[in-house]
N, C-alpha and C. Protein backbone atom coordinates (compact mmCIF):
# COMPACT_ATOMS: atom_id res chain seq x y z
N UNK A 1 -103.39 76.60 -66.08
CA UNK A 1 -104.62 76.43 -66.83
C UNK A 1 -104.29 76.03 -68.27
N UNK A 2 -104.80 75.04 -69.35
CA UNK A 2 -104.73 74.64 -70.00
C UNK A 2 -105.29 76.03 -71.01
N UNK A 3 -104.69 75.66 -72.81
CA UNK A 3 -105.12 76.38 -73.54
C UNK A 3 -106.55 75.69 -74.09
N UNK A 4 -107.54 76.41 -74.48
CA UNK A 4 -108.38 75.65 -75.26
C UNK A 4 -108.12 75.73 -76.61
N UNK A 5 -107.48 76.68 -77.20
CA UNK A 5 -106.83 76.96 -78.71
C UNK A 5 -105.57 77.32 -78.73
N UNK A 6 -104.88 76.60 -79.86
CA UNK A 6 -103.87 76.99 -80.11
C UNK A 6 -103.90 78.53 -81.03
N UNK A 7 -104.65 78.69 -81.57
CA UNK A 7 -104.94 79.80 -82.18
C UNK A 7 -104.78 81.14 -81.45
N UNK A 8 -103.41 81.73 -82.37
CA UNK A 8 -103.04 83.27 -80.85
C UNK A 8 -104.00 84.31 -81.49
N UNK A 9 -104.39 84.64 -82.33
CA UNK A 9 -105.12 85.73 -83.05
C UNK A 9 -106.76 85.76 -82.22
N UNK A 10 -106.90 84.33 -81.50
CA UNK A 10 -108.61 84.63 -81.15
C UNK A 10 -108.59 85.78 -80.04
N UNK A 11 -109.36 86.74 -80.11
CA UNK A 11 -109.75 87.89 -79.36
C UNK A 11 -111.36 87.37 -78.89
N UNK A 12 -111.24 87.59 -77.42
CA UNK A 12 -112.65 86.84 -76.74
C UNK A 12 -113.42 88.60 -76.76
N UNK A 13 -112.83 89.63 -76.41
CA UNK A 13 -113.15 90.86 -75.78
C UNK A 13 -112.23 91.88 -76.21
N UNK A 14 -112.62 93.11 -76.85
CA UNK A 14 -111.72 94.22 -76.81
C UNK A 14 -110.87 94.79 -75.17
N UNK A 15 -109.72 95.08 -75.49
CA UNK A 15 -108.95 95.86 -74.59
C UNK A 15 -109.55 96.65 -73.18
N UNK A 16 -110.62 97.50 -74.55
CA UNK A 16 -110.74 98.63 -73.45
C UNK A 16 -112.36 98.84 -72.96
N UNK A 17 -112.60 99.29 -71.50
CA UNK A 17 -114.03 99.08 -71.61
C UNK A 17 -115.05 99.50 -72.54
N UNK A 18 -114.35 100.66 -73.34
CA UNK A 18 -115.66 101.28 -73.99
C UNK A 18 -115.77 100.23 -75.49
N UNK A 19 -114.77 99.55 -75.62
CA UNK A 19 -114.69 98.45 -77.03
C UNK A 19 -115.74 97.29 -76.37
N UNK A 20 -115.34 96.74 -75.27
CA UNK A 20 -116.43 95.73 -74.99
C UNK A 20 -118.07 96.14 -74.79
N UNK A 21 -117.93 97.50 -74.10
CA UNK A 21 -119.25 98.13 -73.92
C UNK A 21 -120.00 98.08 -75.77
N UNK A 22 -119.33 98.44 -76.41
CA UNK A 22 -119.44 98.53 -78.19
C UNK A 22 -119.76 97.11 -78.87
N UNK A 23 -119.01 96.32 -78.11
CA UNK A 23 -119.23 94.78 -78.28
C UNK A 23 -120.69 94.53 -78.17
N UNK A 24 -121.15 94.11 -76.70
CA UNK A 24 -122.12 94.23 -75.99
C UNK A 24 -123.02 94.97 -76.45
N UNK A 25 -123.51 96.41 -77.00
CA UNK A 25 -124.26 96.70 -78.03
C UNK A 25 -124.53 96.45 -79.56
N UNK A 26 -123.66 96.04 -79.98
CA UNK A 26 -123.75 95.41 -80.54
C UNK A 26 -124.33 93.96 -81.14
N UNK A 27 -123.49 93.56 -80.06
CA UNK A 27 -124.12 92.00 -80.07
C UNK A 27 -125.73 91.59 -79.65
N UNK A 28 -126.54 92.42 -78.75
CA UNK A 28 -127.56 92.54 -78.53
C UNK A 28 -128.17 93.61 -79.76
N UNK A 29 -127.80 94.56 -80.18
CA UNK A 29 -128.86 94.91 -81.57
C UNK A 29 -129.04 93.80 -82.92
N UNK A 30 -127.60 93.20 -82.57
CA UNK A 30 -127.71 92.23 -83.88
C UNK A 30 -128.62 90.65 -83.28
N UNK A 31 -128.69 90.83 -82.19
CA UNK A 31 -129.64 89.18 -81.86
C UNK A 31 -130.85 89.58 -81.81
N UNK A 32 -131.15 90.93 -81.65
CA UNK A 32 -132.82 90.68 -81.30
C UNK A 32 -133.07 91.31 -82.71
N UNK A 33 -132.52 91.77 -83.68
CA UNK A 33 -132.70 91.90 -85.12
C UNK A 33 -132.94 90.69 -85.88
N UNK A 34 -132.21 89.71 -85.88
CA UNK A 34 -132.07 88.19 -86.28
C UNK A 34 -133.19 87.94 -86.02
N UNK A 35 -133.88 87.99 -84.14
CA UNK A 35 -134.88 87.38 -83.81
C UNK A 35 -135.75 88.03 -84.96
N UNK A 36 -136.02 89.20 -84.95
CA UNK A 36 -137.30 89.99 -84.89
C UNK A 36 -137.65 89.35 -86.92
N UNK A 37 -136.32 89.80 -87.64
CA UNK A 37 -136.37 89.17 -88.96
C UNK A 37 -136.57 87.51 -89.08
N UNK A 38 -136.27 86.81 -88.23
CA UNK A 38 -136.82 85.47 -88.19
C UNK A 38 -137.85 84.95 -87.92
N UNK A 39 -138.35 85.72 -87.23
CA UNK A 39 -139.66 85.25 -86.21
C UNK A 39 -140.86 86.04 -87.28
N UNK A 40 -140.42 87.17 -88.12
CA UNK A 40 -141.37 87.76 -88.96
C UNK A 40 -141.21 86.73 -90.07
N UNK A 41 -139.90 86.58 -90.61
CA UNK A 41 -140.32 84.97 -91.79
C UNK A 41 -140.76 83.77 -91.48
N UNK A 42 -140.70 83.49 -90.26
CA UNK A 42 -141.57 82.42 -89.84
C UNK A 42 -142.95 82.51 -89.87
N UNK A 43 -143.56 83.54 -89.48
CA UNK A 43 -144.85 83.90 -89.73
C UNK A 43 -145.26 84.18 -90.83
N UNK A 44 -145.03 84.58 -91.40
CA UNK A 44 -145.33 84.85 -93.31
C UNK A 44 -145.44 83.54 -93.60
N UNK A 45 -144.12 82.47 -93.47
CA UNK A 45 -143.82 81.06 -93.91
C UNK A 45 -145.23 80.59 -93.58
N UNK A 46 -145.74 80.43 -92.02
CA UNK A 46 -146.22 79.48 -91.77
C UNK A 46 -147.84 79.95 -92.05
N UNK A 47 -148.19 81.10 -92.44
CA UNK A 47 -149.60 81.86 -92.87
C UNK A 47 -149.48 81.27 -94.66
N UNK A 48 -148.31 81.49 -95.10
CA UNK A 48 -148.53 80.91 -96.33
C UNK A 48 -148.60 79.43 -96.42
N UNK A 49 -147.67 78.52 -96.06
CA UNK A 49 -148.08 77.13 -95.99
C UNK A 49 -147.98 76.35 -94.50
N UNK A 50 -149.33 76.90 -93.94
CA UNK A 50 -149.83 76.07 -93.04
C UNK A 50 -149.58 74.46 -92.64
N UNK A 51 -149.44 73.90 -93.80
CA UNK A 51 -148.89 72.44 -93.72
C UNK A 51 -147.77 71.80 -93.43
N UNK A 52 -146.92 72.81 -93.48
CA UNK A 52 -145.11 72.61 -92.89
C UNK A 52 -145.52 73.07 -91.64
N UNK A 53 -145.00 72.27 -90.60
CA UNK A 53 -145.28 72.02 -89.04
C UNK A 53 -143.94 71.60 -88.80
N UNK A 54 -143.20 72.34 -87.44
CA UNK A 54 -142.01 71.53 -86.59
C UNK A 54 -142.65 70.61 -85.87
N UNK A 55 -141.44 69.16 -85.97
CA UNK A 55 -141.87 68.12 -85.11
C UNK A 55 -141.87 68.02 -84.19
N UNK A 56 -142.50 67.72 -83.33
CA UNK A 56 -143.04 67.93 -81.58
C UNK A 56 -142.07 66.88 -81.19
N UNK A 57 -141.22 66.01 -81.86
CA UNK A 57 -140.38 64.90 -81.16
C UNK A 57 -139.15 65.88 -80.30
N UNK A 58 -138.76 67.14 -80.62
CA UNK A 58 -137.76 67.91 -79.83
C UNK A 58 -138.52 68.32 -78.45
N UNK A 59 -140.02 68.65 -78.71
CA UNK A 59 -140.98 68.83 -77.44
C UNK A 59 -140.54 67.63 -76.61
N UNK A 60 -141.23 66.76 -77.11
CA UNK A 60 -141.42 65.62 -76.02
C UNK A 60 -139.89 65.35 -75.25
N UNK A 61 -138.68 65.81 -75.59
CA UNK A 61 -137.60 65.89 -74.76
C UNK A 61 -137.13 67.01 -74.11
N UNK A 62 -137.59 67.82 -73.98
CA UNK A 62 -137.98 69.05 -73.84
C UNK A 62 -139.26 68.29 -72.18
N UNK A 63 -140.31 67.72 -72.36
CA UNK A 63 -141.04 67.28 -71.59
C UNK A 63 -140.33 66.06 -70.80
N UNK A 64 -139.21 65.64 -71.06
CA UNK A 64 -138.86 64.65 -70.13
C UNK A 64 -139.09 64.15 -68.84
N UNK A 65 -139.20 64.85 -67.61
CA UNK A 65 -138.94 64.63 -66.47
C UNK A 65 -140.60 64.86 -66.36
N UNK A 66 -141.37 65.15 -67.16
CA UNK A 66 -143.04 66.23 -66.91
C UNK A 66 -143.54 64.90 -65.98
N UNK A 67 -144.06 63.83 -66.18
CA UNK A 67 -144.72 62.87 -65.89
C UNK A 67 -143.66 61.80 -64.60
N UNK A 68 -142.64 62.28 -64.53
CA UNK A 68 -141.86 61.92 -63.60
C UNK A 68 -142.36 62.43 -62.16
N UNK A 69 -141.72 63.82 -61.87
CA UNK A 69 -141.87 64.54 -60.73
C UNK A 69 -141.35 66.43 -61.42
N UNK A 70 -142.52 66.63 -60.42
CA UNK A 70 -142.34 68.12 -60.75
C UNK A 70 -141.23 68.76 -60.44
N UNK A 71 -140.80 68.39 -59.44
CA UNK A 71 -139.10 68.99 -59.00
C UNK A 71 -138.21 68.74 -60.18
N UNK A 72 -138.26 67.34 -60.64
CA UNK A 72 -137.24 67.24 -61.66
C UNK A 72 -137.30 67.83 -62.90
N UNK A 73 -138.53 67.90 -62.88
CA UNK A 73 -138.55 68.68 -64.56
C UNK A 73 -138.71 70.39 -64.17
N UNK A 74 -138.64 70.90 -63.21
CA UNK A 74 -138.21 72.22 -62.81
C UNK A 74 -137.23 72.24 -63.33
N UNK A 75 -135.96 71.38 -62.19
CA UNK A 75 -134.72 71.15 -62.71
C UNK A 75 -134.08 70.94 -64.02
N UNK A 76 -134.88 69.94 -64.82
CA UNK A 76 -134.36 69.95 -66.07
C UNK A 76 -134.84 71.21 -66.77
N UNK A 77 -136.00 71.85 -66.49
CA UNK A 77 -136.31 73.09 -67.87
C UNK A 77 -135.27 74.22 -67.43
N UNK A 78 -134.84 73.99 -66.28
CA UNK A 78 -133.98 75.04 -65.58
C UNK A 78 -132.34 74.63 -65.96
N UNK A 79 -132.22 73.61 -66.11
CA UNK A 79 -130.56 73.12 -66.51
C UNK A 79 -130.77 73.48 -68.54
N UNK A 80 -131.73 73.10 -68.65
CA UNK A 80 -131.56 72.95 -70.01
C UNK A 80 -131.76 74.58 -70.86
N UNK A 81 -132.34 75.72 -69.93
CA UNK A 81 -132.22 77.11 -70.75
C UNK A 81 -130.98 77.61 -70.19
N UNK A 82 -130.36 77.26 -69.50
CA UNK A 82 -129.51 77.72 -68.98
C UNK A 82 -127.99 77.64 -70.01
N UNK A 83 -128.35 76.08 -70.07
CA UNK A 83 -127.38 75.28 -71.64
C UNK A 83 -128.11 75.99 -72.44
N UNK A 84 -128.74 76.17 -73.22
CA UNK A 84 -129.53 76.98 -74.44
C UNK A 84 -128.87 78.05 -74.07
N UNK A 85 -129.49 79.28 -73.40
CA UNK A 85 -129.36 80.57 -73.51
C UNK A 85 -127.47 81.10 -73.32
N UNK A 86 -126.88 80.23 -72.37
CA UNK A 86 -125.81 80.72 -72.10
C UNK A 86 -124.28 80.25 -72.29
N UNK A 87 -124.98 78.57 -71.84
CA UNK A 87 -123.34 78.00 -72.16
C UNK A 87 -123.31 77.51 -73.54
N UNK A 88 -124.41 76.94 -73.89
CA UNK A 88 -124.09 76.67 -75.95
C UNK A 88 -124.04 77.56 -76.48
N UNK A 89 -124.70 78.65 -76.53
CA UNK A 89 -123.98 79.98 -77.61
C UNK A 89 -122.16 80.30 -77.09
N UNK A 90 -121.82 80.25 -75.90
CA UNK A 90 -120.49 80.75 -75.29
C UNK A 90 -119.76 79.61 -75.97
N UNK A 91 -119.90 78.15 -76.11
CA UNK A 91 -119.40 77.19 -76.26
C UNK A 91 -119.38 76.87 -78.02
N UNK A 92 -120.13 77.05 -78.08
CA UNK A 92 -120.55 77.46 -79.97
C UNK A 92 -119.86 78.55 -80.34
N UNK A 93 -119.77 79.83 -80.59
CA UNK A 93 -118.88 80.52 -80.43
C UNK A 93 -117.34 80.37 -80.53
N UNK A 94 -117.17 79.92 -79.30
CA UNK A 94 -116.27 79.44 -78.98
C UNK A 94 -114.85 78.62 -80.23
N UNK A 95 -115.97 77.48 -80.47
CA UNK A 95 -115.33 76.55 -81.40
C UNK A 95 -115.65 77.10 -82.71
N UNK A 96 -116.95 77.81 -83.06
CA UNK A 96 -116.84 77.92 -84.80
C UNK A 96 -116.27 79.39 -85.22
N UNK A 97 -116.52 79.77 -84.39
CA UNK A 97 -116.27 81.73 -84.75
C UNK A 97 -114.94 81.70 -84.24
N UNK A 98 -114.44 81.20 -83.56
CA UNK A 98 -113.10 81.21 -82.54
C UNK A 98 -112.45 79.87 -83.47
N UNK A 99 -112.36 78.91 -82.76
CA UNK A 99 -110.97 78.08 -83.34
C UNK A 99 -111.39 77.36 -84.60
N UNK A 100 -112.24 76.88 -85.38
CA UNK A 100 -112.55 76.54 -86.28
C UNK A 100 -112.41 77.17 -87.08
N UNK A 101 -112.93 79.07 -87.11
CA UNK A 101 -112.12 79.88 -87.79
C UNK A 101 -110.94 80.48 -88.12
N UNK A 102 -110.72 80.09 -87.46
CA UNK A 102 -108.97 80.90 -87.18
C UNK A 102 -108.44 79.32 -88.09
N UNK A 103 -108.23 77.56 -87.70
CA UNK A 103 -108.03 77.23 -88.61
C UNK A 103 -108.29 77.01 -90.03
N UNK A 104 -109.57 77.38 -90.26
CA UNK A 104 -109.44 77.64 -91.80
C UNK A 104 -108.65 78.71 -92.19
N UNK A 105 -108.60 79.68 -91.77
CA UNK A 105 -107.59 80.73 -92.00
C UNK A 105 -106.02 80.33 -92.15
N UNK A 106 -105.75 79.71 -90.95
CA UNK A 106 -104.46 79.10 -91.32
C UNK A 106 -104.35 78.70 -92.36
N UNK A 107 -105.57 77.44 -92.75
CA UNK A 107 -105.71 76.51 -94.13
C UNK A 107 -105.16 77.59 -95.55
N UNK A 108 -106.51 78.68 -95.52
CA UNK A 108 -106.56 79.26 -96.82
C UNK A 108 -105.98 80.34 -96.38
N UNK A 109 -105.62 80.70 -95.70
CA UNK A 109 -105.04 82.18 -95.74
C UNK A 109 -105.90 83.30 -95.54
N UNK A 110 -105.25 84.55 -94.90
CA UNK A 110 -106.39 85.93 -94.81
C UNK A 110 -105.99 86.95 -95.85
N UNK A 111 -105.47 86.70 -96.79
CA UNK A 111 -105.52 87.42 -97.82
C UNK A 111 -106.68 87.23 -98.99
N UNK A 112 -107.63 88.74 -99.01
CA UNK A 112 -108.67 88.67 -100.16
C UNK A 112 -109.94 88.53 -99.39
N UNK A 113 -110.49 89.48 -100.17
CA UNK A 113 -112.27 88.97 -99.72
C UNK A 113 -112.67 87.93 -99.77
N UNK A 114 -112.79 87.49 -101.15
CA UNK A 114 -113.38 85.74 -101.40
C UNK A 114 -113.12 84.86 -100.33
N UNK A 115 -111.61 85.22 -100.06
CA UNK A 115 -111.27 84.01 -99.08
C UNK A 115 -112.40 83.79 -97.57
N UNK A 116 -112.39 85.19 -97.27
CA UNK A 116 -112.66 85.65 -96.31
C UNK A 116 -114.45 85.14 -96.18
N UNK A 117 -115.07 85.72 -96.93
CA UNK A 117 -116.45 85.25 -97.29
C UNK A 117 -116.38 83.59 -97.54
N UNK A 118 -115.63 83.09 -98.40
CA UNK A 118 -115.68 81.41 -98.53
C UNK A 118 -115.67 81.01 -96.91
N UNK A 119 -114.45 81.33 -96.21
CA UNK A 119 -114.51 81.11 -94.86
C UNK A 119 -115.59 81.34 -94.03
N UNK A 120 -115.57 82.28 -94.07
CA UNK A 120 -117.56 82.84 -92.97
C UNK A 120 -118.29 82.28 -93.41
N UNK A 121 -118.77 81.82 -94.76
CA UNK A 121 -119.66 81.01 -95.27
C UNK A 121 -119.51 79.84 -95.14
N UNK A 122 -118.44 78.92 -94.96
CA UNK A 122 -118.05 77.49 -94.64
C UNK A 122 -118.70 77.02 -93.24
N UNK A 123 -118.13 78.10 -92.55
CA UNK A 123 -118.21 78.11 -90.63
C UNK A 123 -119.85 78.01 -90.52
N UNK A 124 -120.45 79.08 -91.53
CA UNK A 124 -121.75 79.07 -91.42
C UNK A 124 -122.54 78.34 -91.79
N UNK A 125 -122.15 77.66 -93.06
CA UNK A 125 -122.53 76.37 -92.91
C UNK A 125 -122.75 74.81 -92.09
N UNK A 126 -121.25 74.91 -91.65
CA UNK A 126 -121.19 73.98 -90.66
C UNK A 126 -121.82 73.85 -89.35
N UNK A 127 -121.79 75.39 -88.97
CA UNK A 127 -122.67 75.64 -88.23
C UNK A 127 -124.58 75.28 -88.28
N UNK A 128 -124.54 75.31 -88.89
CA UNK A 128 -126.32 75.14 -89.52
C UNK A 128 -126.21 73.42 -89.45
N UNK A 129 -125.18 72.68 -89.78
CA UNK A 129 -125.17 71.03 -90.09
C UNK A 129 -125.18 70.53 -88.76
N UNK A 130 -124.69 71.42 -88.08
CA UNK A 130 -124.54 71.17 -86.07
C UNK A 130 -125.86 71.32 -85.66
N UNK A 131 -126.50 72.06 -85.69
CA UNK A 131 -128.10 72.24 -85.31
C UNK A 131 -129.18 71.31 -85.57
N UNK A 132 -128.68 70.34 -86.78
CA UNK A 132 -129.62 69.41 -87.01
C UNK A 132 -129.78 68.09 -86.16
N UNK A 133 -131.12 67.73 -85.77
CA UNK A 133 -131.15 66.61 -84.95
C UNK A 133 -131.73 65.51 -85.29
N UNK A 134 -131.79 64.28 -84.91
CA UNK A 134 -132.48 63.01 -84.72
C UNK A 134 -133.68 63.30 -84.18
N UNK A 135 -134.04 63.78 -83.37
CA UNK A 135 -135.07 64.34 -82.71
C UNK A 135 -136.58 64.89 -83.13
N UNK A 136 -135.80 65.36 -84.92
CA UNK A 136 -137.36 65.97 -85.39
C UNK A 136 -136.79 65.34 -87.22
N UNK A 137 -138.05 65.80 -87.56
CA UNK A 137 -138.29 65.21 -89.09
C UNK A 137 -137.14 66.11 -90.05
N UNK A 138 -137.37 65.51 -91.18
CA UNK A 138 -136.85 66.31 -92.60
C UNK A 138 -136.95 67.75 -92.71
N UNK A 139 -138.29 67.88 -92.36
CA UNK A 139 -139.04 69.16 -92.55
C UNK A 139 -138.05 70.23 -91.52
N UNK A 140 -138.51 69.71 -90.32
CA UNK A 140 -138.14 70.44 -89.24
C UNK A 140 -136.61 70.63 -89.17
N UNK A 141 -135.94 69.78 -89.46
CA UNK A 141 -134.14 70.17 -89.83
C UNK A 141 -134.02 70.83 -90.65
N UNK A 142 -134.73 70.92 -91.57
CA UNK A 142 -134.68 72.25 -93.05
C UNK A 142 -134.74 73.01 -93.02
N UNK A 143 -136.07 73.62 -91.66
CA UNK A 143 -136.37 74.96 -91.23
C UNK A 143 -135.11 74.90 -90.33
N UNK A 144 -134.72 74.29 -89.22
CA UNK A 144 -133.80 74.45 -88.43
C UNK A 144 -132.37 75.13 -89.33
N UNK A 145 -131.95 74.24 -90.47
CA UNK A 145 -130.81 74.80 -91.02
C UNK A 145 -131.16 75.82 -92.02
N UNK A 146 -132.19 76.08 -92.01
CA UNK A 146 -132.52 77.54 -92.97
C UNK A 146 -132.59 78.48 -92.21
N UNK A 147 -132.90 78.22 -90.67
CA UNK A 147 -132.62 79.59 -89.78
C UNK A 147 -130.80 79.66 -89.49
N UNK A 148 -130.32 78.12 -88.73
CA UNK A 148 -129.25 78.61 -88.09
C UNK A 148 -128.07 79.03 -89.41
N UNK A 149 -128.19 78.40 -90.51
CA UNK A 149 -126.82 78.75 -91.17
C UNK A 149 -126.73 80.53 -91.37
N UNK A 150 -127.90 80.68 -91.63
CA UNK A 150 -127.91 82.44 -91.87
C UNK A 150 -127.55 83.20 -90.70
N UNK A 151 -128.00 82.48 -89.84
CA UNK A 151 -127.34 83.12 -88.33
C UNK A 151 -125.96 82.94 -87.92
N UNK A 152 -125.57 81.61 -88.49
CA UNK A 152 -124.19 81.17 -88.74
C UNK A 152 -123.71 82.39 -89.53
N UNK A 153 -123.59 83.13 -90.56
CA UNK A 153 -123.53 83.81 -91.44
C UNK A 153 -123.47 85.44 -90.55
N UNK A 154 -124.26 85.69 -89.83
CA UNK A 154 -124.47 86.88 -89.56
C UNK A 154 -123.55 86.65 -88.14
N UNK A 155 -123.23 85.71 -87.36
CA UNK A 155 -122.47 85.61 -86.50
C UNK A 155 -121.21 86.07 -87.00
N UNK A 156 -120.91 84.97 -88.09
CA UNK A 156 -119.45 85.15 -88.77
C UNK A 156 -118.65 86.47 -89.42
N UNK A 157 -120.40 87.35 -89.73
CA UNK A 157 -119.68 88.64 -90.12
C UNK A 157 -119.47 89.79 -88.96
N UNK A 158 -120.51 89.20 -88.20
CA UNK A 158 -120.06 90.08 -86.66
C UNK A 158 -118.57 89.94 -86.24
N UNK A 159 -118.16 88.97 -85.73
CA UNK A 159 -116.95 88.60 -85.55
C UNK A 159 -115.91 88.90 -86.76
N UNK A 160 -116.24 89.28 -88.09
CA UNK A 160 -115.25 89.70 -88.83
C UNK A 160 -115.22 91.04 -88.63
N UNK A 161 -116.03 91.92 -88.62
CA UNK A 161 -116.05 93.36 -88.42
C UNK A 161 -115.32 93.95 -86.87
N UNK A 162 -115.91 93.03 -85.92
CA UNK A 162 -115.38 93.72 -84.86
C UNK A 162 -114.28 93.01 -84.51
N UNK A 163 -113.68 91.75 -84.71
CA UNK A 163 -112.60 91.12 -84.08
C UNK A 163 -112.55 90.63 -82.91
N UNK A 164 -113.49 90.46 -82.19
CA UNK A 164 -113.62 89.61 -81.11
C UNK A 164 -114.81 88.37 -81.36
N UNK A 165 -114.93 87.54 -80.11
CA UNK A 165 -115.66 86.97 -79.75
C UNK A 165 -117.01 87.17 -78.90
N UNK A 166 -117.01 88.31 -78.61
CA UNK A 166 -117.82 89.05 -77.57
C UNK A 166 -119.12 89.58 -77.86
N UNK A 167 -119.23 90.06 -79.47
CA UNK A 167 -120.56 90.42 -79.85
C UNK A 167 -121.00 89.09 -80.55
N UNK A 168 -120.60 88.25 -81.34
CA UNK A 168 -120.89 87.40 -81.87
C UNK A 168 -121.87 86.05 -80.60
N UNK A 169 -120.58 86.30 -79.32
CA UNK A 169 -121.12 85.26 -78.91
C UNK A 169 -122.76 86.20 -77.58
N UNK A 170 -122.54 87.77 -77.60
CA UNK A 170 -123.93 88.27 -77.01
C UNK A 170 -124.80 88.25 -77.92
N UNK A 171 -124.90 87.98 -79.19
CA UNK A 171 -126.02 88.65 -80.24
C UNK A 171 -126.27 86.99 -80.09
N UNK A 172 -125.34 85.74 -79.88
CA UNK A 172 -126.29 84.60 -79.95
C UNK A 172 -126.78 84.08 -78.74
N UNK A 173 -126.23 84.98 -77.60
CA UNK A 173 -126.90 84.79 -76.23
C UNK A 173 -128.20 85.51 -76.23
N UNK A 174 -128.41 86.87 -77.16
CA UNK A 174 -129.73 87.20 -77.51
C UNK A 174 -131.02 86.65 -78.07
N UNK A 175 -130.27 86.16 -78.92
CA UNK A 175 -131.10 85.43 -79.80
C UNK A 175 -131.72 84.14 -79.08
N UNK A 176 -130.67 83.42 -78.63
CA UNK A 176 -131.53 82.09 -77.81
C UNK A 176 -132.35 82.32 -77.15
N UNK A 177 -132.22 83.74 -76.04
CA UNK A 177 -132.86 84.10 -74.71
C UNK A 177 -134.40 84.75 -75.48
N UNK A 178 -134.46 85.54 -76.44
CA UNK A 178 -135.65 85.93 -77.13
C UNK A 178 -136.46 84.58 -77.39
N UNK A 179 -135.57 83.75 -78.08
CA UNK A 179 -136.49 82.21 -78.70
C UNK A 179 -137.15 81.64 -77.65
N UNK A 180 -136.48 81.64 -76.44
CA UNK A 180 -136.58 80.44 -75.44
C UNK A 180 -138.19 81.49 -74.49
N UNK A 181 -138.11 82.47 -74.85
CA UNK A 181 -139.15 83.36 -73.73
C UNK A 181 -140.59 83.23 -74.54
């Protein structure tokens, strides 16, 4: 089997069951927290200025197959939460919390807070620049990267505290699966 990182330090899962079990609680108090604090600033946001609207152009692909055949767009709403809820957070994860981090680390080193925060904050940034699409307006990428970088952010410190990949990448399997319901 091939490596996907050269990076030996990435930890997907603690050792022992009761560390992953710790993971796993974790990672689910911290996604449906995210949700619950996001979904409450979204509502405040959108009671205060009614006039900022997400662009329905991510809908209408989202509706693809609708006017086709009903089987297919079963299929696609069914392929496509499946990618949402499970394999892009695992796969996201993966690359920014996992090997993207670990090489900046190489880059700058793990000595010092600053460093450490510059790093989680970089990832989390980048992360938030990944989320943006062609698909919807100015507006709607603004809100998009005003939610994901902070989540970028709160991923990055999950994964610094506990040292794996495991809560970082359940708290964003939470989070999608709350959004998407």
């Amino acid at each position: 089997m091939m490596a996907v990182c050269s990076c030996s330090s990435i930890v997907w899962a603690p050792a022992s069951t009761s560390g992953r079990v710790k993971s796993i609680a974790i990672g689910i108090f911290a996604g449906l927290l995210a949700f619950g604090l996001i979904t409450g600033l979204h509502y405040v946001l959108s009671r205060r200025f009614p006039q900022i609207k997400f662009s329905q152009d991510a809908q209408r692909l989202f509706n693809l197959f609708k006017k086709v055949h009903p089987v297919l767009d079963m299929i696609w709403r069914a392929v496509w939460r499946i990618f949402v809820v499970f394999l892009g957070p695992v796969l996201e994860e993966a690359f920014f919390r996992g090997f993207l981090n670990e090489k900046i680390k190489e880059w700058t080193g793990d000595k010092g807070f600053a460093r450490k925060v510059l790093r989680v904050a970089v990832v989390a940034l980048l992360f938030g620049v990944a989320h943006l699409s062609p698909f919807q307006n100015r507006i709607s990428n603004l809100l998009v990267f005003g939610v994901t970088a902070p989540l970028g952010l709160v991923f990055g410190l999950i994964r610094e505290a506990r040292k794996d990949l495991l809560s970082p990448a359940v708290a964003h399997i939470t989070y999608n699966l709350a959004a998407t319901l």
